[in-house]
C-alpha atoms as a PDB file:
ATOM      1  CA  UNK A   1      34.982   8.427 -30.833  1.00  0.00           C
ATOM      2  CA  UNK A   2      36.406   4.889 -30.826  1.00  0.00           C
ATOM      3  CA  UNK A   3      34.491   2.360 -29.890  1.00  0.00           C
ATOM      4  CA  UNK A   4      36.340   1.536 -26.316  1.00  0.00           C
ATOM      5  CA  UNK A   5      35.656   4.889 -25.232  1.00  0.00           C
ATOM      6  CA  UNK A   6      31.565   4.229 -26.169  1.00  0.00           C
ATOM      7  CA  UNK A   7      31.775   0.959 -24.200  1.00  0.00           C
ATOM      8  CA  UNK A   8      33.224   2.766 -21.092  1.00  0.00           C
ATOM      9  CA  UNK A   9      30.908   6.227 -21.462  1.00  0.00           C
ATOM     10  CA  UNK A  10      28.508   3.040 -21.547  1.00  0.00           C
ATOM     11  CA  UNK A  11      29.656   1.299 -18.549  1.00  0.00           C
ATOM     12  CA  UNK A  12      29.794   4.255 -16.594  1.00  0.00           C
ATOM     13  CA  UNK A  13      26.251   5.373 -17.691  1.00  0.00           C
ATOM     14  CA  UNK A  14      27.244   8.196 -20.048  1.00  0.00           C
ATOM     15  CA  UNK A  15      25.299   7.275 -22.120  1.00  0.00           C
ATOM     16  CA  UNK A  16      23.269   8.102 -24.763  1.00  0.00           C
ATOM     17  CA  UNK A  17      26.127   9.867 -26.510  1.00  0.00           C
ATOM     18  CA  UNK A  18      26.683  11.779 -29.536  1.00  0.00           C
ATOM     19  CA  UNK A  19      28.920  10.982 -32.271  1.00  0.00           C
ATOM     20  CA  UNK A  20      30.676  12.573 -34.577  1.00  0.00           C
ATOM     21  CA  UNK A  21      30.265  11.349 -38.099  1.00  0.00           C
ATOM     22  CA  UNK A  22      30.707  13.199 -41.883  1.00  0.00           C
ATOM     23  CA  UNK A  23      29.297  13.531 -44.747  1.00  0.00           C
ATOM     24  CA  UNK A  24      30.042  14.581 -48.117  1.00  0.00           C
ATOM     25  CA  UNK A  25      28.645  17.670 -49.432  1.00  0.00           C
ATOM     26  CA  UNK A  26      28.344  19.205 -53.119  1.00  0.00           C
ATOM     27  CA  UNK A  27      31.626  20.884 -52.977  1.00  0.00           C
ATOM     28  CA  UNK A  28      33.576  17.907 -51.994  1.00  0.00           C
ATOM     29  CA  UNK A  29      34.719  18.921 -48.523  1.00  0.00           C
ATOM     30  CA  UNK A  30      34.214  16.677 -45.769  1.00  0.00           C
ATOM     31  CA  UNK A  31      31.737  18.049 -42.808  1.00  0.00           C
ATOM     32  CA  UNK A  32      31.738  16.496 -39.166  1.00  0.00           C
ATOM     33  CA  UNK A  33      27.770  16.132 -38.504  1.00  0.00           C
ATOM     34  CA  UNK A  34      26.636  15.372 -34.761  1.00  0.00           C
ATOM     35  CA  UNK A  35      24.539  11.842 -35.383  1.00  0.00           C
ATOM     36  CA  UNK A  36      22.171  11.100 -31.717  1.00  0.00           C
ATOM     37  CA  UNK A  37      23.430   7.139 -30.916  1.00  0.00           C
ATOM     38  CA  UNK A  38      20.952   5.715 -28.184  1.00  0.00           C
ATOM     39  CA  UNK A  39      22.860   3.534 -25.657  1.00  0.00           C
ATOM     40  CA  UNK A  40      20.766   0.195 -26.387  1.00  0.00           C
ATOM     41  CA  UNK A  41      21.173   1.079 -30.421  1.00  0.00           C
ATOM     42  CA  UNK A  42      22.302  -2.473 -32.598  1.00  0.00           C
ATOM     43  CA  UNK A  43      22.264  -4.665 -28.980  1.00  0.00           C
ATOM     44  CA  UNK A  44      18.184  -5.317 -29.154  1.00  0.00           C
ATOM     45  CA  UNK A  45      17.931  -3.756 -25.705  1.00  0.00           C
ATOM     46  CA  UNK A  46      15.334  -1.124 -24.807  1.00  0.00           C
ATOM     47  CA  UNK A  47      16.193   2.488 -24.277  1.00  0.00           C
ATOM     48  CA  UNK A  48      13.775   3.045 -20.989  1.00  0.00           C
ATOM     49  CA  UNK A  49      15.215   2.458 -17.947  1.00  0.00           C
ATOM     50  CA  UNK A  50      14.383  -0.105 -15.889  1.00  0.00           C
ATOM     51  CA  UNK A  51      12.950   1.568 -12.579  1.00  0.00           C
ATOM     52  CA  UNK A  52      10.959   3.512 -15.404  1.00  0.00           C
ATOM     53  CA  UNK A  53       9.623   0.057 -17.089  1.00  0.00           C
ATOM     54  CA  UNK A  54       9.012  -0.751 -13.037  1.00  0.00           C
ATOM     55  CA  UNK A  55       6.795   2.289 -12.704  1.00  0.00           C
ATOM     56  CA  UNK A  56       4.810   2.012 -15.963  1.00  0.00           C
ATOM     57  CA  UNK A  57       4.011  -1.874 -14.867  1.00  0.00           C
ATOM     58  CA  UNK A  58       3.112  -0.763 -11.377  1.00  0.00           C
ATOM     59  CA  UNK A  59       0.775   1.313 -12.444  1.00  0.00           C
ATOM     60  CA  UNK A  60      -0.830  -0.715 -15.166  1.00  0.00           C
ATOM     61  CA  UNK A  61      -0.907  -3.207 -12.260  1.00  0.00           C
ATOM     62  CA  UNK A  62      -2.848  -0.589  -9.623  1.00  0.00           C
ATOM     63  CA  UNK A  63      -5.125   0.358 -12.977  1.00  0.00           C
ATOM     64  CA  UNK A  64      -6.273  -3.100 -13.540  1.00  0.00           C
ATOM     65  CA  UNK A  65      -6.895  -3.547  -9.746  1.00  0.00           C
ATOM     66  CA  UNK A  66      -8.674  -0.395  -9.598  1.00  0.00           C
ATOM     67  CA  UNK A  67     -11.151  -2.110 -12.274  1.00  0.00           C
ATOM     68  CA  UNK A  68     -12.515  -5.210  -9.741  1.00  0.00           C
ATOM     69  CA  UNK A  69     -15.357  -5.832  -8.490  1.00  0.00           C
ATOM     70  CA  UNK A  70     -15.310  -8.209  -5.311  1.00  0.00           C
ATOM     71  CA  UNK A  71     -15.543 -11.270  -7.489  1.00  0.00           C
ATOM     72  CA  UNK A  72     -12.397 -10.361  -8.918  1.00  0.00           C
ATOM     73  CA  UNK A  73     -10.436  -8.813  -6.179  1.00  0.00           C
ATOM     74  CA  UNK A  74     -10.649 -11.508  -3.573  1.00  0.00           C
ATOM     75  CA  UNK A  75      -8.808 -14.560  -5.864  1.00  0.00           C
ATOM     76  CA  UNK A  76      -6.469 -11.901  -7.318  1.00  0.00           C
ATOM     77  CA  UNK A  77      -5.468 -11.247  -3.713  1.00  0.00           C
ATOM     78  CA  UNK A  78      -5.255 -15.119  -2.678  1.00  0.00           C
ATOM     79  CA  UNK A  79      -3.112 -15.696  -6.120  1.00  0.00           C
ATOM     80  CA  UNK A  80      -0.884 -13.053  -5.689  1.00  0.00           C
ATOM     81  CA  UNK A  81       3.088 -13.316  -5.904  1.00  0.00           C
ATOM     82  CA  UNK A  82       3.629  -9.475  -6.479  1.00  0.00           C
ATOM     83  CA  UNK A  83       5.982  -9.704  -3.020  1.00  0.00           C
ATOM     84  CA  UNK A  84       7.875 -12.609  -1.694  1.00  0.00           C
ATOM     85  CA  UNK A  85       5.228 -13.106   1.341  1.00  0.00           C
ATOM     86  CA  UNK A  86       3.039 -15.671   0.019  1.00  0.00           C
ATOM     87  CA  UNK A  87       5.276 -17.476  -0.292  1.00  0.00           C
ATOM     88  CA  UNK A  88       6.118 -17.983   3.441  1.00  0.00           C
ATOM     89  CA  UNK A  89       2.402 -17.727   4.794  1.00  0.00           C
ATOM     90  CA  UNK A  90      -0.080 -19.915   4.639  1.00  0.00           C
ATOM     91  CA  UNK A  91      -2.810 -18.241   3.154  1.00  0.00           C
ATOM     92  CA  UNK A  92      -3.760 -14.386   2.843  1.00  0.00           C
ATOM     93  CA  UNK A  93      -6.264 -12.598   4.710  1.00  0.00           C
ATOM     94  CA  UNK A  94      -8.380 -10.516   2.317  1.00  0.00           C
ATOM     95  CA  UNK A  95     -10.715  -8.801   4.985  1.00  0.00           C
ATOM     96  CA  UNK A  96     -13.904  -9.758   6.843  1.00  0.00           C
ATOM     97  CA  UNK A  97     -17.529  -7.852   7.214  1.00  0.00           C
ATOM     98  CA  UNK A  98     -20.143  -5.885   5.847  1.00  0.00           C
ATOM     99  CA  UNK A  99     -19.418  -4.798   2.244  1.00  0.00           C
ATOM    100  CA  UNK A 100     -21.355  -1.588   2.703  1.00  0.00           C
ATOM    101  CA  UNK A 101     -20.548  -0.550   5.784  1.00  0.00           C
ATOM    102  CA  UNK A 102     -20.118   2.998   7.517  1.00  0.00           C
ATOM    103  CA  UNK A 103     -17.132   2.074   9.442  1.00  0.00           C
ATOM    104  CA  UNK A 104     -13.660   0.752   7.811  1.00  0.00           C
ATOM    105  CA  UNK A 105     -11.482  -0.798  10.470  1.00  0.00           C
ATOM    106  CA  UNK A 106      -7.571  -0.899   9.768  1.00  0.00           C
ATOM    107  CA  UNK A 107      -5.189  -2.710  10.723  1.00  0.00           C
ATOM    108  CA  UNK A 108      -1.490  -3.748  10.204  1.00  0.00           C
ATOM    109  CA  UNK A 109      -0.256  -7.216   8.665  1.00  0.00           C
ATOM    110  CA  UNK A 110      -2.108 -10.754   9.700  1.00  0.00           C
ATOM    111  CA  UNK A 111       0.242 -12.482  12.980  1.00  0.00           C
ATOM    112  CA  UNK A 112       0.020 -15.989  13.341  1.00  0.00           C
ATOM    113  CA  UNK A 113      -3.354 -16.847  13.734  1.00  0.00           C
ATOM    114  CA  UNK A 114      -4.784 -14.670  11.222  1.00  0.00           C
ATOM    115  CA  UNK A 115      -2.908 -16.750   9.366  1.00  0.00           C
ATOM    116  CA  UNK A 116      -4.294 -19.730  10.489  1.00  0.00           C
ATOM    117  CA  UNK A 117      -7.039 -18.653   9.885  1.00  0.00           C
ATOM    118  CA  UNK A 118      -7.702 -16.358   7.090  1.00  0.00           C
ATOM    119  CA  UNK A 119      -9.356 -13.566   9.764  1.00  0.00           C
ATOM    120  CA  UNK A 120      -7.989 -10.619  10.366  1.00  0.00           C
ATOM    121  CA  UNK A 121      -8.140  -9.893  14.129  1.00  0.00           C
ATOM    122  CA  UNK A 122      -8.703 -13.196  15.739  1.00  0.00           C
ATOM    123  CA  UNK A 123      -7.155 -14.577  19.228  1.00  0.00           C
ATOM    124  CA  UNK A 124      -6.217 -12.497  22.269  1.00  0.00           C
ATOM    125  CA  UNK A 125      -6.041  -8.629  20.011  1.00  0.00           C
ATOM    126  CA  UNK A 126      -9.198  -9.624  18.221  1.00  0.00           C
ATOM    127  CA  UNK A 127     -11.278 -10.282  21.505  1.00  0.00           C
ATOM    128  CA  UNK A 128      -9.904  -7.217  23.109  1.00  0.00           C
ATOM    129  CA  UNK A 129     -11.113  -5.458  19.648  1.00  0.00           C
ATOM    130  CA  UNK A 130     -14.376  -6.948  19.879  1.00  0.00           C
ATOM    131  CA  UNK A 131     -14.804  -5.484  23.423  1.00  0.00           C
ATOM    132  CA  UNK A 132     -13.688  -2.400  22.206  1.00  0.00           C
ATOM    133  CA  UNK A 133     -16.552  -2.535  19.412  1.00  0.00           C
ATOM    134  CA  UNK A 134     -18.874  -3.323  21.823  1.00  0.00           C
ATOM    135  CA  UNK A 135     -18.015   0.044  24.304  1.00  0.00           C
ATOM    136  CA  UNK A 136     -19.400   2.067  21.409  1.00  0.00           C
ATOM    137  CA  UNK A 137     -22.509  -0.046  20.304  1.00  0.00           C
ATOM    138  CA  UNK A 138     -20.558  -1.637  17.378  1.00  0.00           C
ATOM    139  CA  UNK A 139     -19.993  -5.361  16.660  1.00  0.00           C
ATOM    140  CA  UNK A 140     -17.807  -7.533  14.176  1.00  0.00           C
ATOM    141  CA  UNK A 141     -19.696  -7.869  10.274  1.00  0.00           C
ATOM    142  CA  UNK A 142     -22.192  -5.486  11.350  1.00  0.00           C
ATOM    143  CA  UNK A 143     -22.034  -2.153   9.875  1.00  0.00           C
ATOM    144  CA  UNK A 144     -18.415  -2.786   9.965  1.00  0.00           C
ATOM    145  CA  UNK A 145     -15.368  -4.346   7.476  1.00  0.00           C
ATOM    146  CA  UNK A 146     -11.977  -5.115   8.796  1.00  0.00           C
ATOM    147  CA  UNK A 147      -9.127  -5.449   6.612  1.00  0.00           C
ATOM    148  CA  UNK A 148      -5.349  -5.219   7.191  1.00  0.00           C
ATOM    149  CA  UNK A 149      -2.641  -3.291   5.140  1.00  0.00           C
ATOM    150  CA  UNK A 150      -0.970  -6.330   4.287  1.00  0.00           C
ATOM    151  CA  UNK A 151      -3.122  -9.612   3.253  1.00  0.00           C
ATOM    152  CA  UNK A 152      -0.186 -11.781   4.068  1.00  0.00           C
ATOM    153  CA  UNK A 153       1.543 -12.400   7.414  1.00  0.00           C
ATOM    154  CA  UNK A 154       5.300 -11.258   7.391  1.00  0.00           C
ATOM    155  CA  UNK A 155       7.708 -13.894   8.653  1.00  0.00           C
ATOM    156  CA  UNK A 156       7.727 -14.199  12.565  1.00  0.00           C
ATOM    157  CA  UNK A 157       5.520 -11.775  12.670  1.00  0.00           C
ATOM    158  CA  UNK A 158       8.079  -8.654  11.657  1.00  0.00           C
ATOM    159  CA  UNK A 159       7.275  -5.215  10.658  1.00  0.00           C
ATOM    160  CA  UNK A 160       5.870  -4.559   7.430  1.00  0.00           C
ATOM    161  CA  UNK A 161       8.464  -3.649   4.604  1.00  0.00           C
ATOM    162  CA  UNK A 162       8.284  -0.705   2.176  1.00  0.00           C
ATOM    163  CA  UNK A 163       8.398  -2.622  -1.088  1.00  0.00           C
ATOM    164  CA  UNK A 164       5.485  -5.144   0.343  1.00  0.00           C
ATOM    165  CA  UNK A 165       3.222  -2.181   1.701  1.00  0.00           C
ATOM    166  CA  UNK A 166       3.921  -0.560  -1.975  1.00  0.00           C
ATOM    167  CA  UNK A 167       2.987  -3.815  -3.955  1.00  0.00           C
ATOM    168  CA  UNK A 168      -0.502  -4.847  -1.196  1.00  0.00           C
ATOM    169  CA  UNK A 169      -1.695  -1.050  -1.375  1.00  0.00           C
ATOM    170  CA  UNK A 170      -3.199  -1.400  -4.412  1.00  0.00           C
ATOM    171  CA  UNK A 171      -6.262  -4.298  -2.764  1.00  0.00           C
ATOM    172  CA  UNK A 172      -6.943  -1.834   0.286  1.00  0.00           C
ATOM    173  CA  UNK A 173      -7.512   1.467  -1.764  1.00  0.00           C
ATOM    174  CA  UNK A 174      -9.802  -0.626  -4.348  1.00  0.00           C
ATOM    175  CA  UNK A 175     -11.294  -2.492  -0.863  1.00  0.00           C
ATOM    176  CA  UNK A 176     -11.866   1.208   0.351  1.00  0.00           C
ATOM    177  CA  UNK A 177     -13.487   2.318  -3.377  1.00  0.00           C
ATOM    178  CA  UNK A 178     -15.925  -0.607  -3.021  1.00  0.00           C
ATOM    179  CA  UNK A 179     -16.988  -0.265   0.736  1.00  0.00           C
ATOM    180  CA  UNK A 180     -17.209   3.293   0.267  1.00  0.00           C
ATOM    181  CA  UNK A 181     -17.023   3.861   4.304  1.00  0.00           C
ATOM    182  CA  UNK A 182     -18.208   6.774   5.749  1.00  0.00           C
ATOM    183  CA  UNK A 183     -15.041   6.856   9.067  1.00  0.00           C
ATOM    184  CA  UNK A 184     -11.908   4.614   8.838  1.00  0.00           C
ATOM    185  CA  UNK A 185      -9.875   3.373  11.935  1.00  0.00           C
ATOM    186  CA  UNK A 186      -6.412   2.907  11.762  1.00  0.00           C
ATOM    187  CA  UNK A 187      -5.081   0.857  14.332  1.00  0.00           C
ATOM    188  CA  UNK A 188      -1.281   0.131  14.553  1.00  0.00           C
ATOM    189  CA  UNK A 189       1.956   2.017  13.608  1.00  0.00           C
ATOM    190  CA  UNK A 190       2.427   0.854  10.305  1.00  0.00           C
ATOM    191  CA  UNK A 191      -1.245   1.656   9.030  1.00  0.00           C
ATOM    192  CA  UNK A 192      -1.400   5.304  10.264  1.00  0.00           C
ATOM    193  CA  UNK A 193       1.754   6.147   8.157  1.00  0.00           C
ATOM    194  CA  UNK A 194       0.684   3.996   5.296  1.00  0.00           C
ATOM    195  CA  UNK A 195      -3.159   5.522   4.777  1.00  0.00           C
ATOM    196  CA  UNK A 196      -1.393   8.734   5.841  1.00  0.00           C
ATOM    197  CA  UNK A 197       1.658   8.892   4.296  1.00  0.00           C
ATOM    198  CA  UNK A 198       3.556  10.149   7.044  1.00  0.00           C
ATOM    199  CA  UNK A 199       6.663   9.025   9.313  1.00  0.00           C
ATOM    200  CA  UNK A 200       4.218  10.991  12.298  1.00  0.00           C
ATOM    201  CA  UNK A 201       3.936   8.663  15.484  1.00  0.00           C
ATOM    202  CA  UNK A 202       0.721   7.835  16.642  1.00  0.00           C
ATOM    203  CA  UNK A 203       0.557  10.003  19.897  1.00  0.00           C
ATOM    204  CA  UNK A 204       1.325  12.968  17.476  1.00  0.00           C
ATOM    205  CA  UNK A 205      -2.045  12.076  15.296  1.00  0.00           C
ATOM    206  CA  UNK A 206      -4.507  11.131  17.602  1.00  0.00           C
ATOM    207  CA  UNK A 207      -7.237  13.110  18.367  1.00  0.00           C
ATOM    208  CA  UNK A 208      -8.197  15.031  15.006  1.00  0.00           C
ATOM    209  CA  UNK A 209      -9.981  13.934  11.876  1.00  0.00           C
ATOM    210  CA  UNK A 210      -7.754  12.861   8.856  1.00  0.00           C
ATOM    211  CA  UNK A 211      -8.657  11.892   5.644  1.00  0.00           C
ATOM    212  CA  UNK A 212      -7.751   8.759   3.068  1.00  0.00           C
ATOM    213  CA  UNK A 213      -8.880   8.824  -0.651  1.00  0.00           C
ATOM    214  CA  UNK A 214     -11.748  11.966   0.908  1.00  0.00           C
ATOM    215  CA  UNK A 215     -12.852   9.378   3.512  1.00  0.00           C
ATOM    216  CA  UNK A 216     -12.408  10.904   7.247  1.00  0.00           C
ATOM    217  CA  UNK A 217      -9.611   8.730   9.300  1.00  0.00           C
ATOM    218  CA  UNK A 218      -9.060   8.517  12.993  1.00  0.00           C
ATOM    219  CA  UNK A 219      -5.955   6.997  14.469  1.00  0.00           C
ATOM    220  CA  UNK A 220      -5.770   4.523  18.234  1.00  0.00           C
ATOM    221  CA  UNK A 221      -3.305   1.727  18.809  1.00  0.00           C
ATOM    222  CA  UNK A 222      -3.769  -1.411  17.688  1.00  0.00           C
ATOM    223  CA  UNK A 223      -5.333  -4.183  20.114  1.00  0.00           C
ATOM    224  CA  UNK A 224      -2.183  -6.399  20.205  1.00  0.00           C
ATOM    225  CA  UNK A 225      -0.206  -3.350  21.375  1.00  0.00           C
ATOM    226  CA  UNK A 226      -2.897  -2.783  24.211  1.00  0.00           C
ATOM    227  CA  UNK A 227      -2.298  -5.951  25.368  1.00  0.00           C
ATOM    228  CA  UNK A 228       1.074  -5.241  26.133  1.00  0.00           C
ATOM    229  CA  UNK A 229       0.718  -1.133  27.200  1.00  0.00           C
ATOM    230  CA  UNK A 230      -2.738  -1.435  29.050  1.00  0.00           C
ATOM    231  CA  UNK A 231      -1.934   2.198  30.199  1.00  0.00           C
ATOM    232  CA  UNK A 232      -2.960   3.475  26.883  1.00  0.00           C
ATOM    233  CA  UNK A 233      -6.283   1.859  27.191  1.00  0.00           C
ATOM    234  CA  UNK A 234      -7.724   4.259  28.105  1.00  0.00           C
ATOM    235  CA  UNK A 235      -6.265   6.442  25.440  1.00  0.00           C
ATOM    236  CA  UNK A 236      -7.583   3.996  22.463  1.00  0.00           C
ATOM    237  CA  UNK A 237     -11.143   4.655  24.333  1.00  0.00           C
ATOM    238  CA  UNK A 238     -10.698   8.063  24.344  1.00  0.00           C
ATOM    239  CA  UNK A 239     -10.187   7.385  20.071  1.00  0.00           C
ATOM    240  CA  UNK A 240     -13.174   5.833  20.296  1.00  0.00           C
ATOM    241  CA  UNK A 241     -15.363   8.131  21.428  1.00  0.00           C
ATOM    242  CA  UNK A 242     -13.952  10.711  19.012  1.00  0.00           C
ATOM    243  CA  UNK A 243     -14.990   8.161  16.375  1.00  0.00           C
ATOM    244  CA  UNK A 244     -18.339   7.625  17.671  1.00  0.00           C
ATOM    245  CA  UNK A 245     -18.693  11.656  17.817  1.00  0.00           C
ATOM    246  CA  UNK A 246     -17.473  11.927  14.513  1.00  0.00           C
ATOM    247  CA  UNK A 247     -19.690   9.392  12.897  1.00  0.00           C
ATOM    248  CA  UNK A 248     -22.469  11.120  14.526  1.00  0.00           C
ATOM    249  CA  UNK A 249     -21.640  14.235  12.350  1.00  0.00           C
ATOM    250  CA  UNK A 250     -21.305  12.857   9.334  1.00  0.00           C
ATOM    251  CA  UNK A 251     -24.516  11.530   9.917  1.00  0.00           C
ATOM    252  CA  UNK A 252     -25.896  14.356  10.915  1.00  0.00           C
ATOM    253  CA  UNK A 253     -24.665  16.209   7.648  1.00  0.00           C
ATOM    254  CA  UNK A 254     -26.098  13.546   5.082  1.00  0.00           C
END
């Protein structure tokens, strides 16, 4: 095969290819052996491709953050550059509360005053969240952690992207091994079909018990949409009290 034809099997990724080459045998005749020529062969380049090399250093990545304790996990988060977001907010919000608590609160991406502030659920949402709390004898850092999905805010406060939910995973499923919770609440869109996996709207998965990494998970509407559908108040109360009920049980059962 000449060698133009290897360079365009190449370009067009054909490739690794097999050539034909010969070899001299006892007899004298010539015989056409089939010799295996990797694509990267004599250029110095490696043979895996990249999305594969992407795969085997995300998980190395999720490995080692699977191995911190708090001490570790919190500056990893505020150093991180693993997405382009830190880079456009002004500091990340790592989560806020008891480190032992029952109850695992959920929510989306920091907005602007998270930001600000390095809280997650602060201003207008996080008061109505607070009052929400309070309707079923709960309050802010007691018995209770709050984290987001994201630890940085996106830009104007947009939806969370796929390739920044993938890379900021990682901190909330080792956040979730070290609290060990025994309910979380997922509040918002975006982190009911990120703990869930699932495209499934929110009105389609309230009202039953779901589970993330084994833990029971109950999905309501996050505060800041409240604010603006106060109709479905009275839905994220009737969450609420499933929650309560359900943390009764589990309770119950230990």
């Amino acid at each position: 095969m000449s060698s133009r034809r290897e360079l365009l099997l190449e370009e067009m990724g054909l490739t690794p290819i097999w050539r034909v080459r010969t070899r001299q045998v006892e007899s004298g005749t010539t015989v056409a052996d089939a010799q295996y020529v990797p694509a990267a062969a004599g250029r110095g380049e490696t043979a895996a491709p990249a999305a594969a090399q992407s795969a085997i250093d995300a998980d190395e990545r999720g490995a080692n953050i699977a191995r911190m304790d708090w001490t570790e996990l919190r500056p990893t988060v505020a150093a991180c550059t693993a997405c382009g977001l830190r880079k456009t907010c002004t500091q990340t919000v790592f989560g806020i509360g008891d480190e032992k608590a029952d109850w695992l609160l959920v929510g989306e991406a920091p907005g602007a005053e998270e930001d600000a502030r390095g809280e997650p659920f602060v201003g207008q949402a996080g008061k109505l969240l607070d009052a929400m709390l309070a309707g079923i004898d709960l309050k802010r850092g007691d018995d209770v952690y709050i984290a987001n999905v994201l630890k940085c805010r996106p830009p104007g406060n947009r939806n969370p992207e796929a390739p920044e939910v993938a890379k900021c995973s990682p901190y909330l499923r080792r956040q979730v091994e070290l609290i060990r919770p025994r309910l979380i609440l997922a509040m918002g869109r975006f982190a009911c079909q990120t703990l869930l996996d699932t495209d499934s709207s929110i009105a389609s998965l309230r009202g039953r018990a779901h589970s993330y990494q084994g833990v029971p998970l109950i999905v309501t509407y996050h505060p800041a949409y409240l604010l603006r559908s106060l109709p479905d108040k009275a839905k994220a109360w009737e969450d609420l009290c499933f929650a309560r009920s359900t943390m009764a049980d589990l309770r119950a059962q230990s």
